[in-house]
Protein backbone atom coordinates (compact mmCIF):
# COMPACT_ATOMS: atom_id res chain seq x y z
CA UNK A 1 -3.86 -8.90 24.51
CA UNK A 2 -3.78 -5.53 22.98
CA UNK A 3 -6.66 -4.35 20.93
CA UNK A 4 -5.59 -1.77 17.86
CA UNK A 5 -8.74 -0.58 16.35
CA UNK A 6 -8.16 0.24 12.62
CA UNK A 7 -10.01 2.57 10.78
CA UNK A 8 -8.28 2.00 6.84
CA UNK A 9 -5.97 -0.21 5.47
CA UNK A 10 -4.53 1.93 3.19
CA UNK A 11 -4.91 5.61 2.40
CA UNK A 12 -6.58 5.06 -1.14
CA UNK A 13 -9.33 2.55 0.51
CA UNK A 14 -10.54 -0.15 2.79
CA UNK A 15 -10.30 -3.59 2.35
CA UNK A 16 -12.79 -6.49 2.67
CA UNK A 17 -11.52 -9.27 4.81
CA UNK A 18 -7.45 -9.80 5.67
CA UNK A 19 -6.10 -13.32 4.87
CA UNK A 20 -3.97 -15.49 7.36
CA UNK A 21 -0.38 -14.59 6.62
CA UNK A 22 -1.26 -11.10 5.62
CA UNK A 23 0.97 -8.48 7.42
CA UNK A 24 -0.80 -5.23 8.57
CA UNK A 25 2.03 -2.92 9.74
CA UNK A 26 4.07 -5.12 11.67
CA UNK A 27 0.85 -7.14 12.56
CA UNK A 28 1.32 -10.80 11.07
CA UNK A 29 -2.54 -12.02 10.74
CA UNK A 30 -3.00 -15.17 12.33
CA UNK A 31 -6.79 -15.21 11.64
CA UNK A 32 -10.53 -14.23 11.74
CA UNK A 33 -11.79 -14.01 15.59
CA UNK A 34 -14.77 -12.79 15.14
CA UNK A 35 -17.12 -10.85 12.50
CA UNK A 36 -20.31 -8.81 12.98
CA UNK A 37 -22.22 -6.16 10.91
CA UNK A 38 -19.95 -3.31 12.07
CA UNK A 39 -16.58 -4.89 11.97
CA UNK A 40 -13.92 -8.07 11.72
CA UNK A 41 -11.72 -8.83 14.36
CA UNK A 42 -8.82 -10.46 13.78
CA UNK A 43 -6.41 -12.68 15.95
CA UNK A 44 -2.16 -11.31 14.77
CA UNK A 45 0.96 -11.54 16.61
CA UNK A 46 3.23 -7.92 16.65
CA UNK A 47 6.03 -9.21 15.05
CA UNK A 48 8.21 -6.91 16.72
CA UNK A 49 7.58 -8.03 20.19
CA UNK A 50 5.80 -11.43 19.58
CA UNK A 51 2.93 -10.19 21.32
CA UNK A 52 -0.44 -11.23 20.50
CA UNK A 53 -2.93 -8.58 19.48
CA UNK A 54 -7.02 -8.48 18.51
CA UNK A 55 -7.24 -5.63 15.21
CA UNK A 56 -10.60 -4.44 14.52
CA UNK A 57 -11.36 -3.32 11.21
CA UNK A 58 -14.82 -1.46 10.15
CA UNK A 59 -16.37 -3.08 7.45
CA UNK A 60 -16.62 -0.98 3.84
CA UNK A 61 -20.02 0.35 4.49
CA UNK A 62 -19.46 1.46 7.89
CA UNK A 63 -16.49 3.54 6.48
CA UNK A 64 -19.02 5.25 4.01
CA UNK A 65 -21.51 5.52 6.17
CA UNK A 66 -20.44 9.06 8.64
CA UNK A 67 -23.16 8.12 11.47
CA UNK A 68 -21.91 4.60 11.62
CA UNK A 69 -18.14 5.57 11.26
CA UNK A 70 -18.34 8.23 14.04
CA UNK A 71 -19.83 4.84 16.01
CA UNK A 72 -16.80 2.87 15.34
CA UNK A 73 -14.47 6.03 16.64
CA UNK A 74 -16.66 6.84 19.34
CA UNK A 75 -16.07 2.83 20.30
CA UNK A 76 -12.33 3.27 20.30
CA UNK A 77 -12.54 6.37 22.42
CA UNK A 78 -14.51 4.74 25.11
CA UNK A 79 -11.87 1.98 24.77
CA UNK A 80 -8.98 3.84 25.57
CA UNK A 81 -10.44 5.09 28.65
CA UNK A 82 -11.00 1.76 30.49
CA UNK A 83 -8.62 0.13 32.49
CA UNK A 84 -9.37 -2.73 33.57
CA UNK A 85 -7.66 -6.15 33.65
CA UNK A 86 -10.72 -7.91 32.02
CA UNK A 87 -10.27 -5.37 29.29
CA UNK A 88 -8.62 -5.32 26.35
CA UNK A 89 -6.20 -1.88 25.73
CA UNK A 90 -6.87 0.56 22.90
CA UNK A 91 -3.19 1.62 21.79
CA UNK A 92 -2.43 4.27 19.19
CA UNK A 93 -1.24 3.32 15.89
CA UNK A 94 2.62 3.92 15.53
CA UNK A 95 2.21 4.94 11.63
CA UNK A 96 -0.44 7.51 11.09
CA UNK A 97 0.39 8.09 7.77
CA UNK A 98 -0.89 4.56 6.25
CA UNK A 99 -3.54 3.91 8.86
CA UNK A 100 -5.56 5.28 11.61
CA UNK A 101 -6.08 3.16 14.86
């Protein structure tokens, strides 16, 4: 599974929680995997490829918050390092203009 780590759903904000059905990109939400105070992680297929995929978004206050943002980057930083089959991979975001992965 791939993990995308995404930092803002749009360039004019952040969004609250993504809906099954929802499309990020060309990430077709499937649904919620997991939540926690920092983040959601959702469960999407890349409808390109038909691959399934784990996207992490930061919660609204951690996107305000420049200690706790800096967290969630440093996170995804660390991720792309590891390489390890019991790891998930940290891949780049295709479209940096609408969001940052």
């Amino acid at each position: 599974m791939q993990s995308l780590c995404v930092e803002s759903y749009s360039q004019s904000g952040s969004i609250d929680e993504l809906q099954i059905g929802h499309q990020l990109d060309h990430f077709l939400i499937e649904s919620l995997a997991a939540k926690s105070g920092m983040a959601s992680i959702y469960r999407a297929i890349d409808v390109r490829s038909g691959q399934m995929v784990a996207i992490k978004v930061p919660r609204f206050e951690v996107e305000v918050d420049p200690l706790l943002f800096d967290r969630f980057k440093r996170e995804e930083q660390i991720g792309r390092k590891l390489n390890h089959p019991g790891v998930v991979k940290v891949f780049d975001n295709e479209n940096p203009a609408a969001f940052t992965w």
